[in-house]
C-alpha atoms as a PDB file:
ATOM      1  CA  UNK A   1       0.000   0.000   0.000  1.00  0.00           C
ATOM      2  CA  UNK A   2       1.690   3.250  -0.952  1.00  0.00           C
ATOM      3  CA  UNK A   3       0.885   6.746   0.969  1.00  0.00           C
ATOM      4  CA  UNK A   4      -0.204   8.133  -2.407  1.00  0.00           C
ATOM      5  CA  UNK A   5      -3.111   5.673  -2.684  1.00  0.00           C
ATOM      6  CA  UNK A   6      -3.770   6.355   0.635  1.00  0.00           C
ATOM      7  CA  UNK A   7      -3.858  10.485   0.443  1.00  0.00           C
ATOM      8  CA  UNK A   8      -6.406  10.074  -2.269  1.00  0.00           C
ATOM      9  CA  UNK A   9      -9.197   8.656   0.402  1.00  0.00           C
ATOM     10  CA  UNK A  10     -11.573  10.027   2.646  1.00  0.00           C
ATOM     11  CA  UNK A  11     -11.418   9.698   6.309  1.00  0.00           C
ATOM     12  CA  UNK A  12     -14.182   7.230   6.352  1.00  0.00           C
ATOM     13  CA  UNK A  13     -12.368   5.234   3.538  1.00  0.00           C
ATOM     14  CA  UNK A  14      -9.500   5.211   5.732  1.00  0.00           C
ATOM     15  CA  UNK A  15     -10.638   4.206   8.899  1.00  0.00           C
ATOM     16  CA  UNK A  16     -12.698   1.298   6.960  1.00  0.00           C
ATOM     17  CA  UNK A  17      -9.497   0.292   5.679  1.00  0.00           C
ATOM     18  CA  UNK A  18      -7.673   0.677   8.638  1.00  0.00           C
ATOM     19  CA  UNK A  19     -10.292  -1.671  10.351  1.00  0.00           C
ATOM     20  CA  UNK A  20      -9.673  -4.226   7.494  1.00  0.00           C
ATOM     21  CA  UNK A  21      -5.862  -4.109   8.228  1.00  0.00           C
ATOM     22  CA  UNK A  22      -6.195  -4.687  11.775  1.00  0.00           C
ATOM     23  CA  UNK A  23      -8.210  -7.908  11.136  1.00  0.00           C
ATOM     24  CA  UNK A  24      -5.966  -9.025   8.911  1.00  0.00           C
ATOM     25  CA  UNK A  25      -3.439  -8.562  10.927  1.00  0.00           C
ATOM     26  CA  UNK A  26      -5.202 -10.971  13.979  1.00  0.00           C
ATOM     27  CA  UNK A  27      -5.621 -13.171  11.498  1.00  0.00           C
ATOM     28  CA  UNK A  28      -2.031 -13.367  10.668  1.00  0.00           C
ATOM     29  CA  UNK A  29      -1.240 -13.368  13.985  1.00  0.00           C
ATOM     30  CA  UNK A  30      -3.547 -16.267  14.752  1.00  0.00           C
ATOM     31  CA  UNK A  31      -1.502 -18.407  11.633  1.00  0.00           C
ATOM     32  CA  UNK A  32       2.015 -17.624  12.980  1.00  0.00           C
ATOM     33  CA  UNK A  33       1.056 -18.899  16.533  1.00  0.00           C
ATOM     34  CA  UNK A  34       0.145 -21.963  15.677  1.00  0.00           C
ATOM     35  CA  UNK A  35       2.305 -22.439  12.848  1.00  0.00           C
ATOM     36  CA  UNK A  36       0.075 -22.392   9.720  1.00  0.00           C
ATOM     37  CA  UNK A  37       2.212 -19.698   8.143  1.00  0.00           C
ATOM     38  CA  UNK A  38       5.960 -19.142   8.115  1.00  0.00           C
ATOM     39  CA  UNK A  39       5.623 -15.740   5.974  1.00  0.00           C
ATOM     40  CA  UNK A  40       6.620 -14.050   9.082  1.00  0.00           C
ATOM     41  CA  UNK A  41       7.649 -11.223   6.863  1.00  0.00           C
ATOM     42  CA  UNK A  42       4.067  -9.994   6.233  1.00  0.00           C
ATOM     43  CA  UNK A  43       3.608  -9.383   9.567  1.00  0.00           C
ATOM     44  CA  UNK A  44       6.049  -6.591   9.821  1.00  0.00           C
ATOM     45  CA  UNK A  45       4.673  -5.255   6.354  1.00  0.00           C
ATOM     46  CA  UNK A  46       0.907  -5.288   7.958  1.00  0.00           C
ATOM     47  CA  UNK A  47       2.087  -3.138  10.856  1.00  0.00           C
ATOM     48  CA  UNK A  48       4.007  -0.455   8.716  1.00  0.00           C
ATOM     49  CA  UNK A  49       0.402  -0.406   6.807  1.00  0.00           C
ATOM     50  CA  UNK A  50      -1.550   0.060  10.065  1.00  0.00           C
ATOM     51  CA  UNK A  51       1.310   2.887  11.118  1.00  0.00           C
ATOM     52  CA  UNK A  52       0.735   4.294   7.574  1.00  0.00           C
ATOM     53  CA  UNK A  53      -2.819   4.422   7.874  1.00  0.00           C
ATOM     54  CA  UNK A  54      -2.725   5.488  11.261  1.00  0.00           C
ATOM     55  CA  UNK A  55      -0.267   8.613  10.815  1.00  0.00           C
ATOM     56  CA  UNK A  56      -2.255   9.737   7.621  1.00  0.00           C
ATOM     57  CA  UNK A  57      -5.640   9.743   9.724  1.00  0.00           C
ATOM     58  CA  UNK A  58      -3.590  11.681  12.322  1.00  0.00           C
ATOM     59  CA  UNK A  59      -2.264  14.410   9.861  1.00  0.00           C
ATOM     60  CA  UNK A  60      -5.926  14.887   8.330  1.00  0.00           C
ATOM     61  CA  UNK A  61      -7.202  15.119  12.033  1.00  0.00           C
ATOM     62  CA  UNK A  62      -4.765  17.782  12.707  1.00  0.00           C
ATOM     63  CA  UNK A  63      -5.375  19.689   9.151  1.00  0.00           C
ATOM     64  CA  UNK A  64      -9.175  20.254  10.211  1.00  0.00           C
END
């Protein structure tokens, strides 16, 4: 997910997505723990999306 993509959304877009990320990412979770997955490498890309997401709705928060 690149911040371009990202800057082109609403806030409601954003938090939707943002939601979606965060389920993924217990989902993930959930297959690393008991060892359905060994892609531990998308983990660390899911939480630099959530930290993406979350610093964009914080900048548009603050622009308001």
């Amino acid at each position: 997910m690149k911040v371009s993509e990202l800057r082109t959304q609403s806030v409601d877009e954003m938090k939707s997505e943002l939601q979606a990320l965060l389920k993924a990412q217990f989902g993930l979770r959930m297959q690393l723990a008991t060892q359905q997955s060994t892609k531990t490498d998308q983990l660390k890309k899911m939480r630099r999306d959530i930290a993406r997401v979350r610093t964009l709705l914080t900048e548009k928060a603050s622009q308001v």
